[in-house]
N, C-alpha and C. Protein backbone atom coordinates (compact mmCIF):
# COMPACT_ATOMS: atom_id res chain seq x y z
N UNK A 1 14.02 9.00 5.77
CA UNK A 1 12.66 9.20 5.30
C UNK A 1 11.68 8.55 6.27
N UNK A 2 10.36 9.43 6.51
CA UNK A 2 9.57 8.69 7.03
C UNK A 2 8.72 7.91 6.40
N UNK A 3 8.99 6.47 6.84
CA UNK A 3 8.38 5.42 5.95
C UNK A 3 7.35 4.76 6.12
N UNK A 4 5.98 4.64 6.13
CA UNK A 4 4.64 4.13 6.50
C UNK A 4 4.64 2.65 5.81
N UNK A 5 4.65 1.34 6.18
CA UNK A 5 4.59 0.24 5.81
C UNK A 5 3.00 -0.43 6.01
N UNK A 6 2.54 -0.54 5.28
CA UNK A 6 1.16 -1.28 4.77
C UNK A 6 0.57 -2.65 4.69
N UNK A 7 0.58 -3.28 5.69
CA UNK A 7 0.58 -5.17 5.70
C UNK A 7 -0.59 -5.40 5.83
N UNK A 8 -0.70 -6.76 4.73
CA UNK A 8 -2.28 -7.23 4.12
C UNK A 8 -1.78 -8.62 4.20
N UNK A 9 -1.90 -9.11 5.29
CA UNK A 9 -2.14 -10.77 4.88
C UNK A 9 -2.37 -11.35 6.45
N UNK A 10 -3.29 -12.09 6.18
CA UNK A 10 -3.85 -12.91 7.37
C UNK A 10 -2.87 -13.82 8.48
N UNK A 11 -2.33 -14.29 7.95
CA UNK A 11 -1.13 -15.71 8.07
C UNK A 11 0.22 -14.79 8.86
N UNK A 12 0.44 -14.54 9.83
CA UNK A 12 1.79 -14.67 10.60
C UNK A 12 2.89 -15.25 10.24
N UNK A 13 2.77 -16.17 9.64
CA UNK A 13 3.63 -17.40 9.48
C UNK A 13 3.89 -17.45 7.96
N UNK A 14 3.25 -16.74 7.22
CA UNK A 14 3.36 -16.61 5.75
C UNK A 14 4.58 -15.97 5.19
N UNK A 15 4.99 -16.34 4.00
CA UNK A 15 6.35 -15.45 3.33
C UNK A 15 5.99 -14.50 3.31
N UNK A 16 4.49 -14.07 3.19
CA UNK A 16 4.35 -12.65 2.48
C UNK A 16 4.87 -11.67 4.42
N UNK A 17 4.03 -12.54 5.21
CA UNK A 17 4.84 -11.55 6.72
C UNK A 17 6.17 -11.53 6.70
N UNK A 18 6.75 -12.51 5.92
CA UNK A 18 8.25 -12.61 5.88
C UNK A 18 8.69 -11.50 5.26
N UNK A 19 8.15 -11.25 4.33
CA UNK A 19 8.93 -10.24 3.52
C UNK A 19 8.46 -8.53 4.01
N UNK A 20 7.32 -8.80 4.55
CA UNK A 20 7.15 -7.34 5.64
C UNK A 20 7.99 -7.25 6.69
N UNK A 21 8.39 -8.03 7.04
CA UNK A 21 9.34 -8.10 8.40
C UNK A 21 10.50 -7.96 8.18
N UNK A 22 11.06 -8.50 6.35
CA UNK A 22 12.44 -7.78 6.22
C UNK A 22 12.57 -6.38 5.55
N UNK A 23 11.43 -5.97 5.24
CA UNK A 23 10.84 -4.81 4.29
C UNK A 23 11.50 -3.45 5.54
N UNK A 24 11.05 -4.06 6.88
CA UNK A 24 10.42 -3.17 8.07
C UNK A 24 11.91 -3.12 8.92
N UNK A 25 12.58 -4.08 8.95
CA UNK A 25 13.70 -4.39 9.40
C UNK A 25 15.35 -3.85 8.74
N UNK A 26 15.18 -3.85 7.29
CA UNK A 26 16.08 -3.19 6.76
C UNK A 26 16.47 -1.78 6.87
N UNK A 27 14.68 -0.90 6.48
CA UNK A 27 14.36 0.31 6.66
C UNK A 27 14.97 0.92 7.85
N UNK A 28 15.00 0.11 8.81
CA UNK A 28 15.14 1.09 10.15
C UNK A 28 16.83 0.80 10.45
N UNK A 29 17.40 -0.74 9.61
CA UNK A 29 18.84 -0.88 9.97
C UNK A 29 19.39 0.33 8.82
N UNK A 30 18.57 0.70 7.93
CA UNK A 30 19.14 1.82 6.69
C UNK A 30 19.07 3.49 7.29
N UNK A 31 18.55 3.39 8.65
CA UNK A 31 18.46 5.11 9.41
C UNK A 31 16.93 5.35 8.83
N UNK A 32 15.61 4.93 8.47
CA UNK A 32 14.65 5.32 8.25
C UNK A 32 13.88 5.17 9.52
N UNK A 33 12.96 6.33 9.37
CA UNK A 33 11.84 6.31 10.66
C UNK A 33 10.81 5.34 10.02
N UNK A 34 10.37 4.38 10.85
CA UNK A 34 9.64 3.26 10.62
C UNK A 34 8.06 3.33 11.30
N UNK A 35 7.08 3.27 10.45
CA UNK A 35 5.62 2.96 11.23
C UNK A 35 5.28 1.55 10.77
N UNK A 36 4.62 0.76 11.33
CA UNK A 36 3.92 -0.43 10.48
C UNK A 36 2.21 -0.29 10.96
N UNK A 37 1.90 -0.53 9.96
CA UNK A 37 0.39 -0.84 10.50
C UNK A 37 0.05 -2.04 9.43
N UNK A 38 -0.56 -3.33 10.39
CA UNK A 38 -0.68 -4.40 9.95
C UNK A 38 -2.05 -4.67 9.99
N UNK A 39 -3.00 -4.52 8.92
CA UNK A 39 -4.43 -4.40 8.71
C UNK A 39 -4.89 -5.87 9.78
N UNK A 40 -4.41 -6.84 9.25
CA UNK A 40 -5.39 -8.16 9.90
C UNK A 40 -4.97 -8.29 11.42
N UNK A 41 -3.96 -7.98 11.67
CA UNK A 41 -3.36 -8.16 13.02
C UNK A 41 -3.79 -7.09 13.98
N UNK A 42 -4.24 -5.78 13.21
CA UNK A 42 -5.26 -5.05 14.39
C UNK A 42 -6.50 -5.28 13.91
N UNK A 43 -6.73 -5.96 13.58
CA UNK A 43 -8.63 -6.27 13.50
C UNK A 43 -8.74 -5.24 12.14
N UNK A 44 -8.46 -4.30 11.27
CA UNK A 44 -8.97 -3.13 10.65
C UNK A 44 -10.39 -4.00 10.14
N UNK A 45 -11.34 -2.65 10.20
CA UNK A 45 -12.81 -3.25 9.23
C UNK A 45 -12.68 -2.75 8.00
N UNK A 46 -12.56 -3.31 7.35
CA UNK A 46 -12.57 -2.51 6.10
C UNK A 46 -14.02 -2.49 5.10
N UNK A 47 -14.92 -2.32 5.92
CA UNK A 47 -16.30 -2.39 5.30
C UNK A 47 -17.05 -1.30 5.91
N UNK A 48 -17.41 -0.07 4.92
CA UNK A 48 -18.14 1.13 4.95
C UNK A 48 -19.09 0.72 5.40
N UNK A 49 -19.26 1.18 6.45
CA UNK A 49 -20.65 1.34 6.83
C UNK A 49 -22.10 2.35 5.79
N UNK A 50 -23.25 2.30 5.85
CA UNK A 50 -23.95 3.23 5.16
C UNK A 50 -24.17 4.39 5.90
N UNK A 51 -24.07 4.53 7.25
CA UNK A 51 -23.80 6.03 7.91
C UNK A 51 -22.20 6.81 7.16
N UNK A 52 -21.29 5.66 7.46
CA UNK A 52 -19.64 6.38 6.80
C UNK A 52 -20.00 6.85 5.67
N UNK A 53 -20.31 6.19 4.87
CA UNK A 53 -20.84 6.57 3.33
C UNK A 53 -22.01 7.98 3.00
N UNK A 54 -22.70 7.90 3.61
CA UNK A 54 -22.93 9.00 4.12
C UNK A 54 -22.79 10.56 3.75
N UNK A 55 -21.67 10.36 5.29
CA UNK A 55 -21.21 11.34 5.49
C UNK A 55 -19.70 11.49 4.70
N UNK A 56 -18.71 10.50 3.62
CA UNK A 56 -18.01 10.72 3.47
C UNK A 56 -17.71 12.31 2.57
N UNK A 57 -18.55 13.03 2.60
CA UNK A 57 -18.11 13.94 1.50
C UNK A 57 -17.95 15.30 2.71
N UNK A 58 -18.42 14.85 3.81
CA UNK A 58 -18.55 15.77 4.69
C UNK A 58 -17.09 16.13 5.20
N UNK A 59 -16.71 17.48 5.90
CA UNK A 59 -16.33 18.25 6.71
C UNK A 59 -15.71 17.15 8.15
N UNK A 60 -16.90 16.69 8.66
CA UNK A 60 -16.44 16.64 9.94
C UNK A 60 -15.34 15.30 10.00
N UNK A 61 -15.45 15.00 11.14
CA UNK A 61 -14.40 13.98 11.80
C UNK A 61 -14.65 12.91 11.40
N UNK A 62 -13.26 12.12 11.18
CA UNK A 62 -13.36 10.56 10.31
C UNK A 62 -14.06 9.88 11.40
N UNK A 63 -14.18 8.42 11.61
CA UNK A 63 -14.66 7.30 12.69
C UNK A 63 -13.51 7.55 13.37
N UNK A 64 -13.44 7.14 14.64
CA UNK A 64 -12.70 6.43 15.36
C UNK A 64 -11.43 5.93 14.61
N UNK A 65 -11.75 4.78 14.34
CA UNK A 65 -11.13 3.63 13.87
C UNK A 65 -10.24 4.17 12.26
N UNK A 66 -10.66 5.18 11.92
CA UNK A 66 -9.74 5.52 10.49
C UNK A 66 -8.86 6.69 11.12
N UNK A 67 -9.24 7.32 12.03
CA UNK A 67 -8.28 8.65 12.65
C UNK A 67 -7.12 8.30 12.54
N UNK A 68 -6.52 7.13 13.14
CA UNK A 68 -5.31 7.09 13.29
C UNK A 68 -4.27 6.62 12.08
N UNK A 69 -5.32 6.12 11.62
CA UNK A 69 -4.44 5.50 10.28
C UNK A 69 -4.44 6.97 8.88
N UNK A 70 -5.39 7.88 9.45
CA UNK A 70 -5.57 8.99 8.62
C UNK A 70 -4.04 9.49 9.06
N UNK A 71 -4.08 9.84 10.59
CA UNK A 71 -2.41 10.61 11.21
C UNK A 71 -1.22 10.17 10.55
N UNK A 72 -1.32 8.44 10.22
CA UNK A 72 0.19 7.92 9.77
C UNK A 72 0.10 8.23 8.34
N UNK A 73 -0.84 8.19 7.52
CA UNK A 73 -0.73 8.65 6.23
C UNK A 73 0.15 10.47 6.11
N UNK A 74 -0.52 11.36 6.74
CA UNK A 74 0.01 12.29 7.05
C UNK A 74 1.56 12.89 7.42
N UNK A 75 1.95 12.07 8.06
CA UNK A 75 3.21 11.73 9.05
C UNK A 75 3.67 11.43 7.52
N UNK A 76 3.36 10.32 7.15
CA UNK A 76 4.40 9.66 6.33
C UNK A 76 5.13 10.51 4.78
N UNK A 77 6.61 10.16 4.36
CA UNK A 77 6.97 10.79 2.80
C UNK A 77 7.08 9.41 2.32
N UNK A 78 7.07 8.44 2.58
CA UNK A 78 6.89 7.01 2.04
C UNK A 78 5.84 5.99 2.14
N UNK A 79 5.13 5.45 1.45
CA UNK A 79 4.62 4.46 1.44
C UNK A 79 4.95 2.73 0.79
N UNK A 80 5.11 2.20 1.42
CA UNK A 80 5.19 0.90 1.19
C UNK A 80 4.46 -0.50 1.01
N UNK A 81 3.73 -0.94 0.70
CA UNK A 81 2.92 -1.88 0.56
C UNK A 81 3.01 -3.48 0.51
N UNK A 82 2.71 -3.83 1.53
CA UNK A 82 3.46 -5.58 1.39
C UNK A 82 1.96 -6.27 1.41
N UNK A 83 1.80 -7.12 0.33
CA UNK A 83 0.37 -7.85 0.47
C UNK A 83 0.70 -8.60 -0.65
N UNK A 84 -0.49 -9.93 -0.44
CA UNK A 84 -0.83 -10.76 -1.84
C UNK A 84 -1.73 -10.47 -2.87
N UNK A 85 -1.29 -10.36 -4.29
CA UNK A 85 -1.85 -10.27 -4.91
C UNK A 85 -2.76 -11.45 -5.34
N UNK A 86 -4.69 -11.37 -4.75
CA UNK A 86 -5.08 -12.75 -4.57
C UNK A 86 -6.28 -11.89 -6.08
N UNK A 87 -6.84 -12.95 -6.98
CA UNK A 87 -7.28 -12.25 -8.24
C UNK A 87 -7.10 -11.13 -8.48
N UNK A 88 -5.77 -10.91 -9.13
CA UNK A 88 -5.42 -9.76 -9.70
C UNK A 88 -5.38 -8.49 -8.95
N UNK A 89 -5.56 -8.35 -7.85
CA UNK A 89 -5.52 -7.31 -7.39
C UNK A 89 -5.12 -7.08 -5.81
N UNK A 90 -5.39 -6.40 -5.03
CA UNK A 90 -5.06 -6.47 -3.65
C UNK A 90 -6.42 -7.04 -2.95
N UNK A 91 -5.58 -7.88 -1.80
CA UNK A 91 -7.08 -8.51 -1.04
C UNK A 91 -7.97 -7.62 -0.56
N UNK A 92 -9.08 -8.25 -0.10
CA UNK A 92 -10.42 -7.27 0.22
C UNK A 92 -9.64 -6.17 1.72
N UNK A 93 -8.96 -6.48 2.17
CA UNK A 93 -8.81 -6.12 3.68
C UNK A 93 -8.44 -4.53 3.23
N UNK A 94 -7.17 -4.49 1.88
CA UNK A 94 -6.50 -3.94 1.83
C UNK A 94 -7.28 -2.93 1.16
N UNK A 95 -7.81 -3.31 0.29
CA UNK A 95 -8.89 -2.18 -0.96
C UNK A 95 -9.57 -1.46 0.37
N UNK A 96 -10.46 -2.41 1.09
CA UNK A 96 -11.84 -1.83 2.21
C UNK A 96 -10.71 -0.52 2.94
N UNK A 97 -9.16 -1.17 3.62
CA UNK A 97 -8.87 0.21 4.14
C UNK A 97 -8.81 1.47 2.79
N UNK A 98 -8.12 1.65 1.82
CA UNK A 98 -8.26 2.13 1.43
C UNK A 98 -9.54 3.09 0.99
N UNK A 99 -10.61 2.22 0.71
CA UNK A 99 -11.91 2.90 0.66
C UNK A 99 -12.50 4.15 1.91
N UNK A 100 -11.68 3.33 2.72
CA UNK A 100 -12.73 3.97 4.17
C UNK A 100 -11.47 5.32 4.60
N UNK A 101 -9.88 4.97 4.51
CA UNK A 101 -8.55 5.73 4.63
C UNK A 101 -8.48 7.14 3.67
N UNK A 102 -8.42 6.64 2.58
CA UNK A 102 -7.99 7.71 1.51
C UNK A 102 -9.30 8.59 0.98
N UNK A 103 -9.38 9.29 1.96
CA UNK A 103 -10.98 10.21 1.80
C UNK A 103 -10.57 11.53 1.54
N UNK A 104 -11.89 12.01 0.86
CA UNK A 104 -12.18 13.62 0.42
C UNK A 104 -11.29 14.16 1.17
N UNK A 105 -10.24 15.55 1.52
CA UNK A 105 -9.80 16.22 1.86
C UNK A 105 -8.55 15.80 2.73
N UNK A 106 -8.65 14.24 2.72
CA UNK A 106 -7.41 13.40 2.93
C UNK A 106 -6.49 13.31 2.25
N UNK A 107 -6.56 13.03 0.94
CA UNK A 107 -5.63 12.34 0.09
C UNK A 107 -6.08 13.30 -1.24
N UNK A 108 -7.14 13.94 -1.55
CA UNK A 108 -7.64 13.73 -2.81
C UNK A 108 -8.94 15.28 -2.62
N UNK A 109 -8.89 16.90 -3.19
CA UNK A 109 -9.82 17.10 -3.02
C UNK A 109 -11.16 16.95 -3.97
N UNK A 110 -12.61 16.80 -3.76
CA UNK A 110 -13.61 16.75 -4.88
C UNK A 110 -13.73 17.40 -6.02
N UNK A 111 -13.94 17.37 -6.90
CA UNK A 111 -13.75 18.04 -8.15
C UNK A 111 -15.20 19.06 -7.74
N UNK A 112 -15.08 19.96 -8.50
CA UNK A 112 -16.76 20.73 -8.36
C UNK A 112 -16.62 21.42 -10.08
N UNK A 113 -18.06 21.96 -10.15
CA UNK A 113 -17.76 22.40 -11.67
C UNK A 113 -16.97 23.37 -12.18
N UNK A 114 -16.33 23.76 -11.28
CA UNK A 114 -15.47 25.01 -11.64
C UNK A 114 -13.77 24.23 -11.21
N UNK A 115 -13.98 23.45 -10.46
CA UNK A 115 -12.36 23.31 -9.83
C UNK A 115 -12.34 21.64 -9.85
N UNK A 116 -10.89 21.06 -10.91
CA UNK A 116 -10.73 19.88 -10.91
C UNK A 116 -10.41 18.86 -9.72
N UNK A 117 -10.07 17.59 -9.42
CA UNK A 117 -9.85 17.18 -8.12
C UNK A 117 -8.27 17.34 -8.13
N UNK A 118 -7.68 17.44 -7.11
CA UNK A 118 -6.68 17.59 -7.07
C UNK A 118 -5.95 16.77 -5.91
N UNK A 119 -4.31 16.78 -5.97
CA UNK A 119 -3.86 15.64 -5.19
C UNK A 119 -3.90 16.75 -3.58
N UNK A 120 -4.25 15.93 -2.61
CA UNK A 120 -3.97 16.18 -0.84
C UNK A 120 -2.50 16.25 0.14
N UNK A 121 -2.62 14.42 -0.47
CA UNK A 121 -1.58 13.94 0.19
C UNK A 121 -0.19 14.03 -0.54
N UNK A 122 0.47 15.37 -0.66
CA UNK A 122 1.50 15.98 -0.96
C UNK A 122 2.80 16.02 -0.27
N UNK A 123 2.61 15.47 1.29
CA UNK A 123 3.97 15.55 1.86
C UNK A 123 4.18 13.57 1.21
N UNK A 124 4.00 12.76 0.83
CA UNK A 124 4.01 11.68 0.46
C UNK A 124 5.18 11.97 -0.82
N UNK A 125 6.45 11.14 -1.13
CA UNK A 125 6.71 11.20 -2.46
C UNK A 125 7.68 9.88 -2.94
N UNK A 126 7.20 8.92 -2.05
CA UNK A 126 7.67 7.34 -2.22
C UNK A 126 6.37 6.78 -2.27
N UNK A 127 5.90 5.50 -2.93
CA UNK A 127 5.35 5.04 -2.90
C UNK A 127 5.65 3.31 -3.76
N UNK A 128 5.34 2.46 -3.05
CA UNK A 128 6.23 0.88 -3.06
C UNK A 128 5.79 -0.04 -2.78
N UNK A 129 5.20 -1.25 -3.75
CA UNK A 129 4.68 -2.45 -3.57
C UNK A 129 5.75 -3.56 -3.35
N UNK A 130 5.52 -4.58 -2.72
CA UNK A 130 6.05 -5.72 -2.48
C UNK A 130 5.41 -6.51 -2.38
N UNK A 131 4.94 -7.44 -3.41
CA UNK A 131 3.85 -8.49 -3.27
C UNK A 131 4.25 -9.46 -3.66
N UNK A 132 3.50 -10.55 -3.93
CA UNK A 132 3.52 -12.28 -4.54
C UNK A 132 2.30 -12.14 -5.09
N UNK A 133 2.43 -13.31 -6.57
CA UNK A 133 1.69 -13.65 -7.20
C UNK A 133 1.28 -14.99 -7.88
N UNK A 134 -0.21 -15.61 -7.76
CA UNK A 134 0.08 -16.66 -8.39
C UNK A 134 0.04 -17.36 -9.94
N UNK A 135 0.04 -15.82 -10.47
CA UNK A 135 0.08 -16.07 -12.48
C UNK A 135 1.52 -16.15 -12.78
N UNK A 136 1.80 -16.24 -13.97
CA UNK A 136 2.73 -15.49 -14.61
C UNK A 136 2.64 -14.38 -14.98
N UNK A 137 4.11 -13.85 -14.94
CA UNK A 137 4.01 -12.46 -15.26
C UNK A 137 3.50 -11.94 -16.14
N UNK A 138 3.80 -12.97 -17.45
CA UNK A 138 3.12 -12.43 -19.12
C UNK A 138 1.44 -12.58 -18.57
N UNK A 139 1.04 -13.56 -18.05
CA UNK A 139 -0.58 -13.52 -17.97
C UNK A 139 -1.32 -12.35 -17.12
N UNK A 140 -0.55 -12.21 -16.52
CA UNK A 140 -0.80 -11.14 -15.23
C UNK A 140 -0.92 -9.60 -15.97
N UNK A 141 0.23 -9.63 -16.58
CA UNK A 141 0.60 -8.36 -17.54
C UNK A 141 -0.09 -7.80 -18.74
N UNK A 142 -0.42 -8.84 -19.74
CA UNK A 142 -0.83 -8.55 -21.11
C UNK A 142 -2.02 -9.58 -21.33
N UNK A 143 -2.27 -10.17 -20.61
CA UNK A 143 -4.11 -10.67 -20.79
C UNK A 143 -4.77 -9.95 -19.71
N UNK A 144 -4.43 -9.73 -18.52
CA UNK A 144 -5.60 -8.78 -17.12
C UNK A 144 -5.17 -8.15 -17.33
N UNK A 145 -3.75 -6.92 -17.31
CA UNK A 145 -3.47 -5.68 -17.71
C UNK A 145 -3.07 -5.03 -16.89
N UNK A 146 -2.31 -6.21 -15.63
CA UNK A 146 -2.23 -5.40 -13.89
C UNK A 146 -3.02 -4.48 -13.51
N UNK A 147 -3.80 -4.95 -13.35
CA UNK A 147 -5.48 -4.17 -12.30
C UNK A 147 -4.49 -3.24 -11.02
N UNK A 148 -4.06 -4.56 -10.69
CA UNK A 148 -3.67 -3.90 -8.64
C UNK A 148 -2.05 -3.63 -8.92
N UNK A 149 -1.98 -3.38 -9.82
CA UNK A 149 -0.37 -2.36 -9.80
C UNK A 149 -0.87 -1.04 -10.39
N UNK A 150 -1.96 -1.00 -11.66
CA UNK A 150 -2.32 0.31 -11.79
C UNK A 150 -3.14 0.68 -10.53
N UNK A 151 -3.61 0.03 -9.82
CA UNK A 151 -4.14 0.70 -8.98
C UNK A 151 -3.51 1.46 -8.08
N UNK A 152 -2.53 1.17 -7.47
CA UNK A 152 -1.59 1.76 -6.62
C UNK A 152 -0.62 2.90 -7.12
N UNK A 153 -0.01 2.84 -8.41
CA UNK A 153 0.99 3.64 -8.81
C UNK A 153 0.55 4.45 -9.84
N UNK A 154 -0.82 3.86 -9.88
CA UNK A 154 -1.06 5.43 -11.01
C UNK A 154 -2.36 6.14 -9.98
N UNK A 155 -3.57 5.26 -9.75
CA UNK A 155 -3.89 5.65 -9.19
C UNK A 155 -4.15 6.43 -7.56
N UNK A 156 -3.42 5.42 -6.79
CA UNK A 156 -3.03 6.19 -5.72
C UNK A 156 -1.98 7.61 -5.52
N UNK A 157 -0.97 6.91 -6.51
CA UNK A 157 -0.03 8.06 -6.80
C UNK A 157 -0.27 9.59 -7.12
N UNK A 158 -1.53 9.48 -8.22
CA UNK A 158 -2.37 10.40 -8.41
C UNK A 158 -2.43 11.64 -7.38
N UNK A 159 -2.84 11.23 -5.80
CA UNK A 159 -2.85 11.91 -4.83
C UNK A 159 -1.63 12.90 -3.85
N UNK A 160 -0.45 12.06 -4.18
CA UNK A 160 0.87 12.32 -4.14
C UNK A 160 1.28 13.57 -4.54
N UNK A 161 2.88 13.89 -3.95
CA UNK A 161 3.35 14.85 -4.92
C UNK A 161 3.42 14.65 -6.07
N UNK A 162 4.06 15.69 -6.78
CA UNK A 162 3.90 15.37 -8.50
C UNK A 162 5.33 14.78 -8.73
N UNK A 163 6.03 14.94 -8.23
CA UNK A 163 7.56 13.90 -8.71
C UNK A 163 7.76 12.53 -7.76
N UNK A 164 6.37 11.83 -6.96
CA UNK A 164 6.63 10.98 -6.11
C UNK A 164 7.33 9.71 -7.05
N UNK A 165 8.16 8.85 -6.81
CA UNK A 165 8.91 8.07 -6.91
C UNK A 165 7.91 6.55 -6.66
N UNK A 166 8.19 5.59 -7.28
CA UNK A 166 7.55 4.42 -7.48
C UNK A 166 8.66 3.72 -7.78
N UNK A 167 8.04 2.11 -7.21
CA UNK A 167 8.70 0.86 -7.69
C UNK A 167 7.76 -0.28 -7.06
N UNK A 168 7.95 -1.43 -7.95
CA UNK A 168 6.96 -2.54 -7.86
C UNK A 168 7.78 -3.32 -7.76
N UNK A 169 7.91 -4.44 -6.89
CA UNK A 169 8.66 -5.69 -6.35
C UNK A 169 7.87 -7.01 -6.75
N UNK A 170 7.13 -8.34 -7.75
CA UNK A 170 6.43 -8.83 -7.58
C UNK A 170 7.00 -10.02 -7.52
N UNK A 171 6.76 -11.33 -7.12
CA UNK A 171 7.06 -12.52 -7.47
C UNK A 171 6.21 -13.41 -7.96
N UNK A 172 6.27 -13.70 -9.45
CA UNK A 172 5.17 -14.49 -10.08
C UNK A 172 5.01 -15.85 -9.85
N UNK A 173 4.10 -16.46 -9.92
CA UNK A 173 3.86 -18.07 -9.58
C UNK A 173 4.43 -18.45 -8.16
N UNK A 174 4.23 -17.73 -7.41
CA UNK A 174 4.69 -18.05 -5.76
C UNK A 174 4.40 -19.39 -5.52
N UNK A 175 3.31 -20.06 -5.96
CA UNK A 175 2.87 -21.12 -5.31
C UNK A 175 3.69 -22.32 -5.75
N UNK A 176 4.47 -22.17 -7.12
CA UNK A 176 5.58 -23.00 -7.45
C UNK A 176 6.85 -22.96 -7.47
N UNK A 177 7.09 -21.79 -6.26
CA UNK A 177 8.79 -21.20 -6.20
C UNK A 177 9.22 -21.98 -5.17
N UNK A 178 10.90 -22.33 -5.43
CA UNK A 178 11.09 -23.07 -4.07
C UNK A 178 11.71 -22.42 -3.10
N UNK A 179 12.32 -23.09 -1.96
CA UNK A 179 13.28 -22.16 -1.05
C UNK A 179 14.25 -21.02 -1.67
N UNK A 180 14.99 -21.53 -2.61
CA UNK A 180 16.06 -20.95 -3.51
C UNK A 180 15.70 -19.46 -3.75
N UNK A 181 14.06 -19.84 -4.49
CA UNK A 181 13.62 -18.51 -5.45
C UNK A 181 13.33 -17.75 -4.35
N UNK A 182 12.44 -18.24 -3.24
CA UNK A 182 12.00 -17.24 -2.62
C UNK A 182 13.47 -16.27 -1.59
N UNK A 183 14.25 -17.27 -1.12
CA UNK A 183 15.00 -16.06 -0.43
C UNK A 183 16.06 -15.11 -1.53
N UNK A 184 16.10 -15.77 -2.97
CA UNK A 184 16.79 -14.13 -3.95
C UNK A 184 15.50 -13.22 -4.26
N UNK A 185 14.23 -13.48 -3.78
CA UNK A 185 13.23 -12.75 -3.63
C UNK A 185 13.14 -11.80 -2.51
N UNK A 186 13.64 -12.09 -1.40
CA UNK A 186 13.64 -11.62 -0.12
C UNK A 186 15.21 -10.52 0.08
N UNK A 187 16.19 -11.35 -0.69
CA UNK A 187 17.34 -10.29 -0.84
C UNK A 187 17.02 -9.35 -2.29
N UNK A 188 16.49 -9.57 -2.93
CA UNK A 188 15.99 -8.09 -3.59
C UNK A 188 14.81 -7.57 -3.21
N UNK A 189 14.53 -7.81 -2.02
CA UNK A 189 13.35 -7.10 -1.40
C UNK A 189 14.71 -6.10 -0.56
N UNK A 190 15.14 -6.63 0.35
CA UNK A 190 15.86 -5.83 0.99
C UNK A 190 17.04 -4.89 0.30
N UNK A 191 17.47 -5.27 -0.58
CA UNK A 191 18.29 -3.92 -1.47
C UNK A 191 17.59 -3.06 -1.90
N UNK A 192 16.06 -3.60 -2.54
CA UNK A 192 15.07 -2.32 -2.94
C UNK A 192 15.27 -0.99 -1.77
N UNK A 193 14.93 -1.81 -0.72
CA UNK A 193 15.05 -1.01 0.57
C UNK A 193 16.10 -0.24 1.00
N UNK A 194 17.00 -0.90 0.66
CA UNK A 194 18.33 -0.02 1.04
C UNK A 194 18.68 0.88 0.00
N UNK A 195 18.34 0.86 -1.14
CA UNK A 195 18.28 2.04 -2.26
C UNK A 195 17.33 2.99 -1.73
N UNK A 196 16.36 3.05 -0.99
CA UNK A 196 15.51 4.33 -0.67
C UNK A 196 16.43 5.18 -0.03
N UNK A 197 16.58 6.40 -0.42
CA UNK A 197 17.54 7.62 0.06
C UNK A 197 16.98 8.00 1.42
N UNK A 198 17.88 8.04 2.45
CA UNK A 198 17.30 8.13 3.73
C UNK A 198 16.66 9.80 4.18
């Protein structure tokens, strides 16, 4: 499968790169075609401009700077997502690409009064979070209501084929896990991975 990997976190040196790096590493020892695009590590802006905004409903050509990340969306039948979940949801870096990435006739076409919106991005039919968190799960779950997991798997999914495939990887209270927890965190990161059908 071609697999598009999604990295949101500032820190090099962080578990959460850790666990993109075995996310990215398994995939390709499992026979998968591998892309990474690592938002903070190429600079991405993830802040619309009011010209982008604009013109987003328009026809013509994305910026520069979203073209290419428009191509790997395209390219890709998998998506993967490695980031921290920092208040409830995905960090700003990650939402802003999204905002500026997953556009009209990209992912998603406009509804008009006669014709509903409908999904784009149809060659897509994996789609896969791998994050850390610093609630508990029950608090995370049934007092906020997972904001940034519905966001991704219902809503992004939305755009997808209609039988795309999902799974959510999270680790709750990261900030009080020790060595132990985190690497049976990191080996069921990598079996997730090796269960994706190549």
């Amino acid at each position: 499968m071609r697999l598009l990997v999604i990295h949101a976190h500032p820190v090099p040196e962080s578990f959460n790169s850790a666990l993109c790096r075995a996310a990215v590493e398994t995939a390709r020892a499992a026979g998968h075609e591998v892309r990474l695009i690592d938002l903070y590590a190429e600079g991405f802006n993830p802040v619309m401009s009011a010209e982008e905004r604009r013109a987003y409903h328009d026809d013509g050509p994305p910026p520069p700077d979203v073209a290419p990340h428009i191509e790997a969306l395209k390219w890709a039948e998998g998506l993967i997502f490695v980031y921290p979940t920092w208040w409830y949801a995905q960090p700003a870096m990650l939402k802003g690409w999204m905002d500026r990435v997953w556009r009209p006739g990209v992912t998603f076409s406009v509804p008009t009064p006669t014709e509903p919106m409908r999904p784009a991005l149809t060659n897509v039919r994996l789609i896969g979070v791998i994050t850390t968190l610093g609630s508990p799960w029950w608090f995370w779950t049934f007092l906020i209501g997972a904001p940034g997991r519905r966001m991704i798997l219902r809503g992004l999914r939305f755009c997808t084929a209609r039988r795309t495939k999902t799974f959510w990887l999270g680790l709750h209270e990261m900030d009080t896990q020790d060595a132990t927890t985190r690497a049976r965190y990191l080996d069921r990161v990598r079996a997730r991975i090796r269960h994706i059908p190549v």
